[in-house]
N, C-alpha and C. Protein backbone atom coordinates (compact mmCIF):
# COMPACT_ATOMS: atom_id res chain seq x y z
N UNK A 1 64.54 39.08 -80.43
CA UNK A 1 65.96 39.34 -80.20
C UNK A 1 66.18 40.35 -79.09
N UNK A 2 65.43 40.96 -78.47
CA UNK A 2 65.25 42.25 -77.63
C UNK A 2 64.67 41.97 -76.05
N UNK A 3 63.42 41.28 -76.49
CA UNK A 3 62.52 41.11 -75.25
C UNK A 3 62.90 40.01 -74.58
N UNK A 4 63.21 38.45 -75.04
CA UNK A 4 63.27 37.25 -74.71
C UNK A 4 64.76 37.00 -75.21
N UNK A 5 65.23 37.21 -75.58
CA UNK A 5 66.44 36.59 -75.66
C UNK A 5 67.18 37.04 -74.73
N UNK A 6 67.47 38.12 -74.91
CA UNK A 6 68.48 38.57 -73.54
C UNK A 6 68.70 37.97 -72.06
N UNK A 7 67.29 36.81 -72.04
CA UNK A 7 67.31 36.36 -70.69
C UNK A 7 67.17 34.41 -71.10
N UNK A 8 67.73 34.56 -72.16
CA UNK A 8 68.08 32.82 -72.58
C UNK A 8 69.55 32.49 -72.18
N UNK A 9 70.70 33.41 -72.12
CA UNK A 9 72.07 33.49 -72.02
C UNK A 9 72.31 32.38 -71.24
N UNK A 10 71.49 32.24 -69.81
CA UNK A 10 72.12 31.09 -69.36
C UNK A 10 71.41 30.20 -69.30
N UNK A 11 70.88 29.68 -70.49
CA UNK A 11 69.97 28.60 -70.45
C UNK A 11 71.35 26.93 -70.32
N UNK A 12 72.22 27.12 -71.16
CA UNK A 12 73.33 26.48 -71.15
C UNK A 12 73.78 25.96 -69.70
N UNK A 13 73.44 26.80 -68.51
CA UNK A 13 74.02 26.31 -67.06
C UNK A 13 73.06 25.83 -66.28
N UNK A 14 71.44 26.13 -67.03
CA UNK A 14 70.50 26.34 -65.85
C UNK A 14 69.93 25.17 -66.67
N UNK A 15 69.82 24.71 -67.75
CA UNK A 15 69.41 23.29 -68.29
C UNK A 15 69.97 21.71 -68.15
N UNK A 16 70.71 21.53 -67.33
CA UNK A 16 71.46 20.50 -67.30
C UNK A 16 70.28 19.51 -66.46
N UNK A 17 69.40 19.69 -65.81
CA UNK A 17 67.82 19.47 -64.99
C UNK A 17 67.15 19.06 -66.09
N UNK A 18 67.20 19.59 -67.37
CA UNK A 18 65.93 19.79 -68.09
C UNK A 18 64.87 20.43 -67.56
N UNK A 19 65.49 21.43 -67.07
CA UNK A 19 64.50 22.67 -66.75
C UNK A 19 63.74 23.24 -67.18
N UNK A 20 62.25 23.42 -67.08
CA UNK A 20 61.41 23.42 -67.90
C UNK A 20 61.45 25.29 -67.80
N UNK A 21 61.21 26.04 -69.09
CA UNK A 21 61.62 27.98 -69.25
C UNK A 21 60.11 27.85 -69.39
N UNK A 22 60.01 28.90 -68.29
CA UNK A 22 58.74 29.45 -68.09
C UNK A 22 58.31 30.20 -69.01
N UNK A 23 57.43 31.01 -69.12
CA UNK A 23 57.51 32.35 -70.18
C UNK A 23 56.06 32.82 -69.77
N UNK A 24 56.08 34.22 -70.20
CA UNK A 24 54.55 34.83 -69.84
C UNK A 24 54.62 35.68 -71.20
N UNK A 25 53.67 35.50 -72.22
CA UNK A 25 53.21 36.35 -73.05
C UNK A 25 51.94 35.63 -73.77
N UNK A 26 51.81 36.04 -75.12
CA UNK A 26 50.86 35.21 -75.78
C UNK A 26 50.67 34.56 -76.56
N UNK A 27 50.06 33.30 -76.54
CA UNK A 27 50.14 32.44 -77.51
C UNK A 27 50.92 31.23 -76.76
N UNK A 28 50.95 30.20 -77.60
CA UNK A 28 51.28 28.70 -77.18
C UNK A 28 52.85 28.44 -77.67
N UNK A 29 53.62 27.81 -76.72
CA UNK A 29 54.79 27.22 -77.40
C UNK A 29 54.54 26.77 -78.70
N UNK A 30 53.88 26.44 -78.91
CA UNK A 30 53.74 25.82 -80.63
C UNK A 30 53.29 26.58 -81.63
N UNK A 31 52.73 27.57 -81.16
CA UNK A 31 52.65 28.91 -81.90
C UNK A 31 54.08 29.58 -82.29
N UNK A 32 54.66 29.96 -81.01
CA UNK A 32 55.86 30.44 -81.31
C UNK A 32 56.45 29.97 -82.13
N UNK A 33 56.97 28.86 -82.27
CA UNK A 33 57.50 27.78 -83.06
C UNK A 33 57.30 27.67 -84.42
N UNK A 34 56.28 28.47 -85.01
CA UNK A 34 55.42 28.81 -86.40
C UNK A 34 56.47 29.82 -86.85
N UNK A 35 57.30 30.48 -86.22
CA UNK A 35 57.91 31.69 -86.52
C UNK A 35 59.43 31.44 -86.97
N UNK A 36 59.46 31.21 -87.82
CA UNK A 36 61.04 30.31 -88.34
C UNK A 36 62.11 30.84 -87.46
N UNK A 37 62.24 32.66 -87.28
CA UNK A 37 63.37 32.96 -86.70
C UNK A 37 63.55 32.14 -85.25
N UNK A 38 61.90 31.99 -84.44
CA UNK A 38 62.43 31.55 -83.08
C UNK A 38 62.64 30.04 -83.21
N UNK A 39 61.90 29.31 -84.64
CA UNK A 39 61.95 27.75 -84.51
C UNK A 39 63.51 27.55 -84.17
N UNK A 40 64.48 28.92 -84.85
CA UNK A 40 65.70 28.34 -85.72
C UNK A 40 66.21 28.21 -84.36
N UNK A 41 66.22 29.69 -84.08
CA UNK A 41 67.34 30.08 -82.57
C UNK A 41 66.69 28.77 -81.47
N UNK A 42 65.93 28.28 -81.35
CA UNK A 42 65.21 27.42 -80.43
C UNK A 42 66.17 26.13 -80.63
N UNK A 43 66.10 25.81 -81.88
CA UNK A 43 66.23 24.82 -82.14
C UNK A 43 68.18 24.59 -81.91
N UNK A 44 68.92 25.65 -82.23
CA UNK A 44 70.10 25.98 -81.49
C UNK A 44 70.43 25.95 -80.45
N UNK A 45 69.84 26.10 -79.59
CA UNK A 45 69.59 25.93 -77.83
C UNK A 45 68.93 24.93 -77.55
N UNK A 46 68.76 24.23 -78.31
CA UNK A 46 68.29 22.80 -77.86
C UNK A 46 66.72 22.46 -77.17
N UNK A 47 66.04 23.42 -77.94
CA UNK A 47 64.78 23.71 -77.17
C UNK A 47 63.80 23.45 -78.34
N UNK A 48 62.85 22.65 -77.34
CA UNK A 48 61.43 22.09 -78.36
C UNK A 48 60.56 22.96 -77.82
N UNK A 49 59.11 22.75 -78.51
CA UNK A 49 57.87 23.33 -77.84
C UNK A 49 57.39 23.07 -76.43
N UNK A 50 57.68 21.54 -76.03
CA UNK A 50 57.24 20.87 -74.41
C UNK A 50 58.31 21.24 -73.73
N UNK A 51 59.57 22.19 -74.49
CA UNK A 51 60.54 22.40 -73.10
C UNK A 51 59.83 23.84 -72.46
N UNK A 52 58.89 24.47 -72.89
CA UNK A 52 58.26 25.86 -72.08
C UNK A 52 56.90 25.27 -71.68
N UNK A 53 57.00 26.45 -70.71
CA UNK A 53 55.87 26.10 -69.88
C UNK A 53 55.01 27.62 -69.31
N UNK A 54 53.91 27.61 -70.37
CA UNK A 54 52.93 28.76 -70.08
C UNK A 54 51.75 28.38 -69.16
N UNK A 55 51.73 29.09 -67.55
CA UNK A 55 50.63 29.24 -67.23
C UNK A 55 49.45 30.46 -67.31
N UNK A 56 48.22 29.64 -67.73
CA UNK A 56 46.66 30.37 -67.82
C UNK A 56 46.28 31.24 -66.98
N UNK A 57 46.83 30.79 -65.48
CA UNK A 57 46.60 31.05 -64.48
C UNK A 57 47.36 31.46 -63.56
N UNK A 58 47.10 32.47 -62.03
CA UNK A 58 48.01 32.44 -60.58
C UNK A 58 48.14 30.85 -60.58
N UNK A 59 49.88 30.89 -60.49
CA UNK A 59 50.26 29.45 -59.78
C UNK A 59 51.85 29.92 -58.94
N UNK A 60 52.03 29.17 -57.64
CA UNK A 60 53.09 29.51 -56.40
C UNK A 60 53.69 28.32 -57.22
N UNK A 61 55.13 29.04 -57.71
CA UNK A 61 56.09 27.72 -57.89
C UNK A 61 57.07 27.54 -56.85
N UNK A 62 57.71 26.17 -56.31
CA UNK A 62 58.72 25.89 -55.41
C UNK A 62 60.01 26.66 -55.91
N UNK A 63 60.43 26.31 -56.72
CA UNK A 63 61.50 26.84 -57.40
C UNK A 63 61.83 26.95 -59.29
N UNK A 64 62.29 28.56 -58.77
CA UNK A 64 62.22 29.21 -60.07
C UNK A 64 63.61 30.03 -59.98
N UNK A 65 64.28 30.01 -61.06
CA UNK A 65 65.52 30.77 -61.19
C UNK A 65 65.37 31.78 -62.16
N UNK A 66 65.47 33.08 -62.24
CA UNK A 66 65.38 34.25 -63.36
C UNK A 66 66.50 34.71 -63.53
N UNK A 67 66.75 34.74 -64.48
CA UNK A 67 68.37 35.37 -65.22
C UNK A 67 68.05 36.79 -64.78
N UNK A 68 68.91 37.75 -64.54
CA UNK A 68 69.08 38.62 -65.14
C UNK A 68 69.56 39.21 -66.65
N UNK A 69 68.44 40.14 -66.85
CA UNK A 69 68.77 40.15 -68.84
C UNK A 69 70.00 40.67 -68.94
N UNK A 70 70.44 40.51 -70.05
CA UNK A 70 71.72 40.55 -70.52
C UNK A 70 72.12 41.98 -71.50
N UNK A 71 70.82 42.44 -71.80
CA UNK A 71 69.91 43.46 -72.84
C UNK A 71 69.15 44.08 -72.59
N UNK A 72 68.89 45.22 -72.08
CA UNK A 72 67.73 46.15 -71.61
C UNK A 72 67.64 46.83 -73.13
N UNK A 73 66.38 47.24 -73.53
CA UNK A 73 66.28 47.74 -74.33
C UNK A 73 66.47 49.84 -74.01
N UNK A 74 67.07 50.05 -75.01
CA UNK A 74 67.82 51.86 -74.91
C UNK A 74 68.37 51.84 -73.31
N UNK A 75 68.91 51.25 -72.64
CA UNK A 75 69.51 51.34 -71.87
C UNK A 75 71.15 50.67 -71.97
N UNK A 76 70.91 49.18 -72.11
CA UNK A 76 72.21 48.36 -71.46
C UNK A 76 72.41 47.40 -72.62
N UNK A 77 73.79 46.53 -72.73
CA UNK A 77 74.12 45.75 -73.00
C UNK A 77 75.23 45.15 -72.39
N UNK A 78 75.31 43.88 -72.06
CA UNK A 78 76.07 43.37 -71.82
C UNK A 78 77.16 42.46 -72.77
N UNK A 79 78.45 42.31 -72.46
CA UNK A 79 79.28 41.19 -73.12
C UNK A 79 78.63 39.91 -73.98
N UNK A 80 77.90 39.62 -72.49
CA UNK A 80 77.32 38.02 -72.06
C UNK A 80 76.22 37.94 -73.93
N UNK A 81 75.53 39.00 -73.67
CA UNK A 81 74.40 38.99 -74.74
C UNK A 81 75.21 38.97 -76.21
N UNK A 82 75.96 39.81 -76.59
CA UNK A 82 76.72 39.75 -77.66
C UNK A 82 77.71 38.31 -78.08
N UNK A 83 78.15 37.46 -76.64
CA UNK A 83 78.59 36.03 -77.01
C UNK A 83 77.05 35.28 -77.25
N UNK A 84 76.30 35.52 -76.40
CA UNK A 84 75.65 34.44 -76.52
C UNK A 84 74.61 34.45 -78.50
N UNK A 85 74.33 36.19 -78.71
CA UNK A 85 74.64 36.21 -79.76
C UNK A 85 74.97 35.66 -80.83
N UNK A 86 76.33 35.54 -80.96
CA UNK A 86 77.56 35.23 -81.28
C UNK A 86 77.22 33.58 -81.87
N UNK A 87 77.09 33.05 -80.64
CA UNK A 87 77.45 31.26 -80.56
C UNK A 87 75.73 31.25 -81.17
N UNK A 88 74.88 31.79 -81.27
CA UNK A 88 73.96 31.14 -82.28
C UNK A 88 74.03 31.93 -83.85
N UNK A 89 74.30 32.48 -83.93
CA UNK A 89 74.86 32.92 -84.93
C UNK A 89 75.79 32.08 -85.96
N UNK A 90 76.66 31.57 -85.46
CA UNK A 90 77.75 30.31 -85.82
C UNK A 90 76.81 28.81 -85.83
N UNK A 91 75.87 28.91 -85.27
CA UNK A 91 75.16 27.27 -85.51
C UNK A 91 73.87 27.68 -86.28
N UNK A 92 73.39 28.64 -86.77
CA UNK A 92 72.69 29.30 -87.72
C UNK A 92 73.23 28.91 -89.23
N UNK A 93 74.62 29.19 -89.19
CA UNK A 93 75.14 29.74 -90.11
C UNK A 93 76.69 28.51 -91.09
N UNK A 94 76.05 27.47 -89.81
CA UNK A 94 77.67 26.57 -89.76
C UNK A 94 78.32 27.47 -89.57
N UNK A 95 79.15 28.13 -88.80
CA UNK A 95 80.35 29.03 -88.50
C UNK A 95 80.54 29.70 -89.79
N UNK A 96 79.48 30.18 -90.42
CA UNK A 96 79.42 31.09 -91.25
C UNK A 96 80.64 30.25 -92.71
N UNK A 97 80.21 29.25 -92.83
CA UNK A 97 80.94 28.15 -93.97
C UNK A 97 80.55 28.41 -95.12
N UNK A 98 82.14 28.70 -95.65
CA UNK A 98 81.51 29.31 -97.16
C UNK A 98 80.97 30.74 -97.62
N UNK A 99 81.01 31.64 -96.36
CA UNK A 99 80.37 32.93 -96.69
C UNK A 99 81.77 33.62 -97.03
N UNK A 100 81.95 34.26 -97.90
CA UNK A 100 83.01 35.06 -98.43
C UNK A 100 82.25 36.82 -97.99
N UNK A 101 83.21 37.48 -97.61
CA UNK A 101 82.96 39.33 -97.34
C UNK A 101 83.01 40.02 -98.36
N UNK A 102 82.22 40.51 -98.82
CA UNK A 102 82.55 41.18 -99.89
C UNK A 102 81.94 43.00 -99.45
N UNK A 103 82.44 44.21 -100.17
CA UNK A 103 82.33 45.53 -100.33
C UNK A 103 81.37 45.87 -100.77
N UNK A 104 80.29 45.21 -101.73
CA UNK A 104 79.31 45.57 -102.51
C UNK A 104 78.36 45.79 -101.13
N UNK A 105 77.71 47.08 -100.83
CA UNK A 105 76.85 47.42 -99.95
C UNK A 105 75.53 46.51 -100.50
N UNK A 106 74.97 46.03 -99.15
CA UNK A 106 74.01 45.60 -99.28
C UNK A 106 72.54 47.09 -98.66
N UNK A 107 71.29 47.19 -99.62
CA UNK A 107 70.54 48.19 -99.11
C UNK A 107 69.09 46.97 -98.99
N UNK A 108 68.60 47.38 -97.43
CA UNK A 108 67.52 46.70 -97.05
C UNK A 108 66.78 47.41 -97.14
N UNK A 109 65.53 46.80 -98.02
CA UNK A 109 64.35 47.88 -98.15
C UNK A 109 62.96 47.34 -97.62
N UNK A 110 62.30 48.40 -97.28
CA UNK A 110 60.79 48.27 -96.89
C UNK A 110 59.91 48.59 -97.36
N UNK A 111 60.25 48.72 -99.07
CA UNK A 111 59.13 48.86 -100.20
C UNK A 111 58.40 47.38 -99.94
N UNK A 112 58.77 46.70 -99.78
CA UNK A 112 57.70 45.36 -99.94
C UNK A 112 56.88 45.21 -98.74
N UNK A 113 57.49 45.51 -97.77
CA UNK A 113 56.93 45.54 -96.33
C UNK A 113 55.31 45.23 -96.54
N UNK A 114 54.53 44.75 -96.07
CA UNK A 114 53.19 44.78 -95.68
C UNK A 114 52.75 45.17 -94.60
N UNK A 115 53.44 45.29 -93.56
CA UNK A 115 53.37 45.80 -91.85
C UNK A 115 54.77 46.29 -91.49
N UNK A 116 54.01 47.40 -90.55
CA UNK A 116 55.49 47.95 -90.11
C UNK A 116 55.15 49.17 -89.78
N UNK A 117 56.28 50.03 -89.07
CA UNK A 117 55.93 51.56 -88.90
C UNK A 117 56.54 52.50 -89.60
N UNK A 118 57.63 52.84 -90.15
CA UNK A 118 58.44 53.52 -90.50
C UNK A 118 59.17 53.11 -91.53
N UNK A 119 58.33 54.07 -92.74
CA UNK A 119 58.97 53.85 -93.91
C UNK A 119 59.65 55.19 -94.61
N UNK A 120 60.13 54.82 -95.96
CA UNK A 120 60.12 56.13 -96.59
C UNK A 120 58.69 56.08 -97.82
N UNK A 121 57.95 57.55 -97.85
CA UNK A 121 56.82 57.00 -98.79
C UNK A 121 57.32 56.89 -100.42
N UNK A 122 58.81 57.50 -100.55
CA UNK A 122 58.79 57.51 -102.17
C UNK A 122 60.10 56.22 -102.38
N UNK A 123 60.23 55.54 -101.22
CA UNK A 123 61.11 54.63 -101.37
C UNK A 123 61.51 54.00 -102.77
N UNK A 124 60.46 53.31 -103.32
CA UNK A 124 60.49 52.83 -104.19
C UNK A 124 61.27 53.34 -105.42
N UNK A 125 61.54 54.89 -105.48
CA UNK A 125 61.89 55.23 -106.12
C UNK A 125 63.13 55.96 -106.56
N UNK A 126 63.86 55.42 -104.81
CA UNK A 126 64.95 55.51 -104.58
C UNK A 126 66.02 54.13 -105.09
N UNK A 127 65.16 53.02 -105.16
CA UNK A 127 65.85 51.59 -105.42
C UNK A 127 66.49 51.65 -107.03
N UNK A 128 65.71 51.75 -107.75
CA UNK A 128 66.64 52.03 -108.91
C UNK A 128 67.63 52.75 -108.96
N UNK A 129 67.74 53.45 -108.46
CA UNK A 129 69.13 54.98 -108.42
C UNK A 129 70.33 54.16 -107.47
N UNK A 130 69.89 53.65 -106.35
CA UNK A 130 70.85 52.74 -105.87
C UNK A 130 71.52 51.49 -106.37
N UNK A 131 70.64 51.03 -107.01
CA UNK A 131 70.87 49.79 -107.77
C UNK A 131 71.80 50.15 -108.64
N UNK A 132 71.64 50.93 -109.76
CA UNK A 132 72.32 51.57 -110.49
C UNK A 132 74.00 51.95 -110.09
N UNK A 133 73.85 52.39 -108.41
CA UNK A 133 75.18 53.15 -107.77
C UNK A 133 76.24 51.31 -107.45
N UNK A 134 75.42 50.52 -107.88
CA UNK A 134 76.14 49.00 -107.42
C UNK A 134 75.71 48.69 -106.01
N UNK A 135 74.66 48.93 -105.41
CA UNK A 135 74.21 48.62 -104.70
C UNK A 135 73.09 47.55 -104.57
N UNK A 136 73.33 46.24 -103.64
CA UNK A 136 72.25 45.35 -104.08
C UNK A 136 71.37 45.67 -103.03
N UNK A 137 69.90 45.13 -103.60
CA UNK A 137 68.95 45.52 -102.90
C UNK A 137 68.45 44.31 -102.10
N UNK A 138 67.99 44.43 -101.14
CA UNK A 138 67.09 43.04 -100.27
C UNK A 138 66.13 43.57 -99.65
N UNK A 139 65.12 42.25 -99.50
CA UNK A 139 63.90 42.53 -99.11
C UNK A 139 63.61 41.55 -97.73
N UNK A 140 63.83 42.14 -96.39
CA UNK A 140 64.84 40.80 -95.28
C UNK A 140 63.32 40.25 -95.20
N UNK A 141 61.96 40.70 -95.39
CA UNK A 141 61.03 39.76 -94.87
C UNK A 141 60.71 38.66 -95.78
N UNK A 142 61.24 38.68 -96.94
CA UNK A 142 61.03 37.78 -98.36
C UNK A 142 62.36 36.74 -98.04
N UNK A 143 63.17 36.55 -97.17
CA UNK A 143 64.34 35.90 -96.42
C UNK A 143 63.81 35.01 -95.57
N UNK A 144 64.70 34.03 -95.31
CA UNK A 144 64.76 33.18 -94.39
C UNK A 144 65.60 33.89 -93.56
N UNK A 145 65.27 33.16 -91.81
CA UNK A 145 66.50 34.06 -90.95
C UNK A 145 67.71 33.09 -91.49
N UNK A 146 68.01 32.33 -91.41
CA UNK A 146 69.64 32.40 -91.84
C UNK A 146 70.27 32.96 -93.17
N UNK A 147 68.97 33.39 -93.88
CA UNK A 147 69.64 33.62 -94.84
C UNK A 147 70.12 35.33 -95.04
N UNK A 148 69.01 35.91 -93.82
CA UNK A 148 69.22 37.84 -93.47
C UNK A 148 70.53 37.14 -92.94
N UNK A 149 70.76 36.54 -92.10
CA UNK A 149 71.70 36.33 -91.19
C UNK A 149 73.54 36.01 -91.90
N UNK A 150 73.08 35.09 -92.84
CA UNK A 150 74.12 35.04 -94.00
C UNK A 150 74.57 36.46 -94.64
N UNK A 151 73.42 36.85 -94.84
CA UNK A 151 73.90 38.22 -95.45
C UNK A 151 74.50 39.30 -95.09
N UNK A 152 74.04 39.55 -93.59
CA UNK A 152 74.50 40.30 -92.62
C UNK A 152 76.14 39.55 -92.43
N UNK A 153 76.59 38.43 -92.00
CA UNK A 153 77.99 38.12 -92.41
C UNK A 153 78.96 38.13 -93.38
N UNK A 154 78.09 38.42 -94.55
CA UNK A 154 78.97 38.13 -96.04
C UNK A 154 78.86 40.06 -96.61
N UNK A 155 78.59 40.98 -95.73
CA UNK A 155 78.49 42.39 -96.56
C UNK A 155 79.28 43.36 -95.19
N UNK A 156 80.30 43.89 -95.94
CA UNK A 156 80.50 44.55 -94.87
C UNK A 156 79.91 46.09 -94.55
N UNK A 157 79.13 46.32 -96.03
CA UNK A 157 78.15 47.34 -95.21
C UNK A 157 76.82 47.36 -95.77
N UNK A 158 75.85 47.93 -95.00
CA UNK A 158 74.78 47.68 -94.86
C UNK A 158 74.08 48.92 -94.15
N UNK A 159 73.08 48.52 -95.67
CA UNK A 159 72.07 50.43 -95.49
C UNK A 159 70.46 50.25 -95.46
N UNK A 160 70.15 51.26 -95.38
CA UNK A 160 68.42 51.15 -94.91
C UNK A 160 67.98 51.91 -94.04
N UNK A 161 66.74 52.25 -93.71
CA UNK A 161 66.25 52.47 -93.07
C UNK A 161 66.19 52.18 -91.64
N UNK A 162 65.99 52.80 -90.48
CA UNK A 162 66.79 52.47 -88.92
C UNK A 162 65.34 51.60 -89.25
N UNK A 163 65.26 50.11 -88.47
CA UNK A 163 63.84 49.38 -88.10
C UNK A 163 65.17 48.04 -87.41
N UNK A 164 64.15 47.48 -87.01
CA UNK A 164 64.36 46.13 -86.28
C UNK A 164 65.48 44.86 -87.02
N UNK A 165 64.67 45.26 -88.58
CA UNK A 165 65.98 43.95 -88.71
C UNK A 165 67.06 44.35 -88.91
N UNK A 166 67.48 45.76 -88.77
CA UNK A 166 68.96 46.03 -88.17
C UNK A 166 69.35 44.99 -86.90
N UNK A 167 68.59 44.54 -86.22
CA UNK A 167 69.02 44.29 -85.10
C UNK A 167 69.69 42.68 -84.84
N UNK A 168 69.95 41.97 -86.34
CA UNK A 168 70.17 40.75 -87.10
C UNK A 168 71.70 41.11 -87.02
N UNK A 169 72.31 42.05 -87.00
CA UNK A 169 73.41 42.47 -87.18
C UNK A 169 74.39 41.96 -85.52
N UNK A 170 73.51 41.58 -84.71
CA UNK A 170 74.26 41.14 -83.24
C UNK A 170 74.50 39.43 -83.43
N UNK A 171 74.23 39.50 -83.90
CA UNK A 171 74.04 37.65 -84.74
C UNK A 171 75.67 37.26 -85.46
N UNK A 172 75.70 37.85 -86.16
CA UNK A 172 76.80 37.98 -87.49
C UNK A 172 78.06 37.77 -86.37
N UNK A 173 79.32 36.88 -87.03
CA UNK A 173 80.36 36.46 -86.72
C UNK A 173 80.82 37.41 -87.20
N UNK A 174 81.12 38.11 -88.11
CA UNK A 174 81.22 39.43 -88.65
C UNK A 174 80.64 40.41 -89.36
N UNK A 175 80.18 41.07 -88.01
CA UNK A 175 79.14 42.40 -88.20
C UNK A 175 79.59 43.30 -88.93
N UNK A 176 78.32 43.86 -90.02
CA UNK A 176 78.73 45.13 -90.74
C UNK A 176 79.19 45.96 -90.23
N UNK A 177 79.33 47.47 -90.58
CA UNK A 177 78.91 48.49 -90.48
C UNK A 177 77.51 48.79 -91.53
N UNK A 178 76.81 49.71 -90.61
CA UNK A 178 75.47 50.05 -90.89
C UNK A 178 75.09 51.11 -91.33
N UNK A 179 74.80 51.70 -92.05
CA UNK A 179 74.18 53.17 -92.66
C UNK A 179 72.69 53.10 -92.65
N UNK A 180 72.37 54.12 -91.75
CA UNK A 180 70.90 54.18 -91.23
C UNK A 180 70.54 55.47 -91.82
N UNK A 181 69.08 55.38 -92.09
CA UNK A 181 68.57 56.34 -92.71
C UNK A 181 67.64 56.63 -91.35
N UNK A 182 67.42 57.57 -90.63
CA UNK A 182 66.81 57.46 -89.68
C UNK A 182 65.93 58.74 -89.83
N UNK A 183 64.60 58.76 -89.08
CA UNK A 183 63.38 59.56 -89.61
C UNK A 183 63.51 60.96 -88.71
N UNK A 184 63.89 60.97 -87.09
CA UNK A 184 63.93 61.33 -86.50
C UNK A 184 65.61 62.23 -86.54
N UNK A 185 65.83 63.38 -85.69
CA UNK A 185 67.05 63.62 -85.35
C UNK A 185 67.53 62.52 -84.36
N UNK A 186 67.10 61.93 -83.23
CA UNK A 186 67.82 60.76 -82.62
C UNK A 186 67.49 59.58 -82.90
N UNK A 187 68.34 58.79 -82.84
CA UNK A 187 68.96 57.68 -82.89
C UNK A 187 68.42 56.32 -81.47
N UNK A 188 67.72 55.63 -82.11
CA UNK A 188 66.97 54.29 -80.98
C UNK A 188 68.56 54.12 -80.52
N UNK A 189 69.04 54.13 -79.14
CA UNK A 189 70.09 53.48 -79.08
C UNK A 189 70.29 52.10 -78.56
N UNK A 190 69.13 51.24 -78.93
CA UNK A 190 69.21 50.06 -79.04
C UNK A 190 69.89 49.49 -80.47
N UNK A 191 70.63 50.48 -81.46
CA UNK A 191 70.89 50.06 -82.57
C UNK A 191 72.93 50.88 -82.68
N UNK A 192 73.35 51.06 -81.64
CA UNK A 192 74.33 51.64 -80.99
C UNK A 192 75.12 50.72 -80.00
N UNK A 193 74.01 50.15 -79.17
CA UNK A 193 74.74 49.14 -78.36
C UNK A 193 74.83 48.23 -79.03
């Protein structure tokens, strides 16, 4: 949602060719594709595994068009990134059909986590006391993405720990507000823009 997306925005103007999206990192289009969140968003944009194209090697292409990103990470955001956002978010979600808003805070936790950087160590033993306060608890990696994504539309607030799948919240047709528990005195302000 950070690195590669920000520079999909105009895939919509620059695909009408069947333009084949380059990409440089690791692993195989069909790897990627293993990863439900990108199968989903992929599959929203109208994109299979044979529409990218990873080279092994130095190769001189004739012509190549590069977006400018839409998303710098702790620097920038643009409009563009928050629609484009937006419009997969709504085909994620069917235009969010059927999700009702409700007040009951949702709290995302990283007691279950198996990987990751930043936790709390007595977490666990904070979840009952919340639970208790009417707070429901979730566990976003035990989720499907549409279904963090559902949730993030149907709660209008939403607590946890500052980490990444805050960042599910640019998705949502209607975004929470967020209550971050954050480790540091500052604030990633990639979770601001």
């Amino acid at each position: 949602l950070i690195n590669t997306l920000p520079r999909f925005w105009a895939l919509q103007k620059l695909r009408h060719h069947r333009a084949k999206v380059l990409c440089h990192g690791h692993g195989t289009p069909s790897e990627w594709f293993r990863f439900p969140f990108f199968a989903e968003i992929c599959r929203t944009l109208n994109l299979q595994p044979d529409d990218f194209v990873v080279f092994g090697t130095p190769i001189n292409l004739k012509n190549v068009t590069i977006p400018s990103t839409s998303f710098e990470e702790q620097y920038q955001a643009h409009q563009m990134y928050r629609d484009f956002c937006q419009y997969i978010g709504r085909h994620v979600t069917d235009n969010a059909a059927g999700i009702r808003v409700t007040d009951t805070p949702a709290y995302l936790s990283k007691a279950k986590l198996t990987i990751g950087v930043g936790r709390i160590k007595n977490e666990i033993d904070l979840l009952p006391i919340l639970s208790k306060a009417g707070i429901d608890i979730f566990y976003p990696e035990q989720m499907s993405f549409a279904d963090q994504l559902r949730l993030f539309c149907s709660r209008s607030i939403i607590l946890g720990t500052v980490g990444s799948y805050f960042h599910t919240n640019i998705l949502a047709t209607t975004p929470s507000r967020i209550f971050g528990i954050n480790p540091t005195p500052h604030v990633n302000s990639n979770y601001i823009m």
